[in-house]
Protein backbone atom coordinates (compact mmCIF):
# COMPACT_ATOMS: atom_id res chain seq x y z
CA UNK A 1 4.01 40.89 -12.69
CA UNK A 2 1.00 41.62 -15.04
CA UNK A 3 -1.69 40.02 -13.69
CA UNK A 4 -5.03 40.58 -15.63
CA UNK A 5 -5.20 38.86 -19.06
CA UNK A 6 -6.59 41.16 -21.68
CA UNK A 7 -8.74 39.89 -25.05
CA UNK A 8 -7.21 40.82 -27.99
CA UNK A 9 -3.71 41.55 -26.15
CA UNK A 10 0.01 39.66 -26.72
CA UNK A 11 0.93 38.25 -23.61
CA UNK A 12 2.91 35.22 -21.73
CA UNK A 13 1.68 32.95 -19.92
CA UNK A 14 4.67 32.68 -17.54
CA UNK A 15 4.50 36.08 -16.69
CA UNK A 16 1.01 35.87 -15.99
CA UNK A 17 1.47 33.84 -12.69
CA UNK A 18 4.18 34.21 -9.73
CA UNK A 19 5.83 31.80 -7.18
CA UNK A 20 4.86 31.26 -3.76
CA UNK A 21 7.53 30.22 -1.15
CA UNK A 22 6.54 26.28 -0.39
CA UNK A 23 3.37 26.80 -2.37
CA UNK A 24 1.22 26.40 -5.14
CA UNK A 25 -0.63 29.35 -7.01
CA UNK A 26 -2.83 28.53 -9.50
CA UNK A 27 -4.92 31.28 -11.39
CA UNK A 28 -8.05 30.42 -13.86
CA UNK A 29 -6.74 32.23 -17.50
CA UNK A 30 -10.74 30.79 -19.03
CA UNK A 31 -13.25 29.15 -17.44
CA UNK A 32 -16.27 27.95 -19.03
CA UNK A 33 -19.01 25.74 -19.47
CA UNK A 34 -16.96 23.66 -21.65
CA UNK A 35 -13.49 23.80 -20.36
CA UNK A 36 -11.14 25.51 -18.47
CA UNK A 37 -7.62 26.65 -18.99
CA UNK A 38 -5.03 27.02 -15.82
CA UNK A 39 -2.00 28.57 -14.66
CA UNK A 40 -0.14 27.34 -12.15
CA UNK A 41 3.32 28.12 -10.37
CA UNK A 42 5.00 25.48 -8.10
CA UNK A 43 7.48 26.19 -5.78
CA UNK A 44 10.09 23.24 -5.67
CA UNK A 45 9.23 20.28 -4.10
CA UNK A 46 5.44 21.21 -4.43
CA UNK A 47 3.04 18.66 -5.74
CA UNK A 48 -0.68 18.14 -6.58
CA UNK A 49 -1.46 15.03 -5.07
CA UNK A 50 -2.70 11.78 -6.90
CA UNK A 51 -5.98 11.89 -8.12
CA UNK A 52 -8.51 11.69 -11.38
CA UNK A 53 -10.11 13.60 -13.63
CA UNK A 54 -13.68 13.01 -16.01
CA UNK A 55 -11.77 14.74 -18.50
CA UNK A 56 -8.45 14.52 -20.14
CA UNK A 57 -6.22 17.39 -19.22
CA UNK A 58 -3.16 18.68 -21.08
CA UNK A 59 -0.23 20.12 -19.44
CA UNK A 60 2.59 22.90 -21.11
CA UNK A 61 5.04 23.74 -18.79
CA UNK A 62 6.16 27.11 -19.55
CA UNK A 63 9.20 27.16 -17.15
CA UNK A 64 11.16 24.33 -14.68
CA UNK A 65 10.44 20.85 -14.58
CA UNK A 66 8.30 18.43 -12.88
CA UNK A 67 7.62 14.80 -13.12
CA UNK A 68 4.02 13.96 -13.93
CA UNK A 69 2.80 10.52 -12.72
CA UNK A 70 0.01 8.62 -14.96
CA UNK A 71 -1.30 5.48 -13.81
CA UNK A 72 1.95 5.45 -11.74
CA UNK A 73 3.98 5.84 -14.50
CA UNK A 74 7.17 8.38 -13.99
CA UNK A 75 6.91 11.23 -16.82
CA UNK A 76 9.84 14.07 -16.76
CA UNK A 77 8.92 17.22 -18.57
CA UNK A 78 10.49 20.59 -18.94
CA UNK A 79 10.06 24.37 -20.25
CA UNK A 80 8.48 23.53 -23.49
CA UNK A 81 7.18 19.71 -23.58
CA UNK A 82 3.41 18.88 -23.25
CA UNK A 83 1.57 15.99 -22.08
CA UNK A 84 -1.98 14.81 -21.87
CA UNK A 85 -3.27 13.09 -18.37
CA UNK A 86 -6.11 10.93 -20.25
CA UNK A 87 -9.54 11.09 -18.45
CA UNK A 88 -10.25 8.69 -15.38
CA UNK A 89 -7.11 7.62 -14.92
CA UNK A 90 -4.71 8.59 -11.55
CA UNK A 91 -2.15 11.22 -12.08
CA UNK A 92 -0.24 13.42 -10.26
CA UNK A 93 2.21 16.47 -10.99
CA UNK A 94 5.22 16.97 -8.56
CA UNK A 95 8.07 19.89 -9.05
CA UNK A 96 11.63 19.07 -9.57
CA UNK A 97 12.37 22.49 -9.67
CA UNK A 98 10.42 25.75 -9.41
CA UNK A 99 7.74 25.23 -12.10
CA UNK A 100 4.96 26.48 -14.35
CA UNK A 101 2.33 25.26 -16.33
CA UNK A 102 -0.72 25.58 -18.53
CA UNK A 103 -3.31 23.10 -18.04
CA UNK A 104 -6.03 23.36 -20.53
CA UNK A 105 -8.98 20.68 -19.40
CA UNK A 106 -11.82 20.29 -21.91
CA UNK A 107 -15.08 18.61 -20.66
CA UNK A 108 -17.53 16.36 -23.04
């Protein structure tokens, strides 16, 4: 796996980040004052728990599927479908399979 993310390189994402066995690795691609952007691998059955955000946050998954929760509100997604987790509302991500995403959050 490459692991260092170059400016001014090609790269992908998914190759950026690996699985963990019964884990969750998650590896910060750009953080700044503004906003950060995410990778994160899920091993099956792995899950971020419910929770909010001040922000809204947009999920890609790059690989697998997961079912995001919004408000309680079942959302299936798979390797190439986004979705945005609006600001200061519940959500939570759980993997249906072995998973990875991109989750850009911009702050106000």
């Amino acid at each position: 796996m490459e692991d260092k993310v170059t400016h001014s390189e090609v790269f992908d994402f998914a190759k950026k980040v690996d699985y963990s066995t019964d884990g969750i690795v998650s590896k910060k691609i750009i953080q700044k004052p503004i906003g950060n952007v995410t990778l994160f691998a899920f091993d099956k059955g792995q899950e971020l728990s419910e929770h909010s955000a001040p922000f809204d946050a947009l999920i890609q998954v790059l690989e697998g599927s997961a079912l995001v929760l919004i408000d309680r509100k079942p959302h299936e997604v798979s390797q190439g479908n986004s979705i945005i987790m609006p600001a200061n509302i519940v959500h939570a991500v759980q993997a249906t399979s072995s998973f990875k995403m991109l989750l850009t959050m911009i702050k106000e």
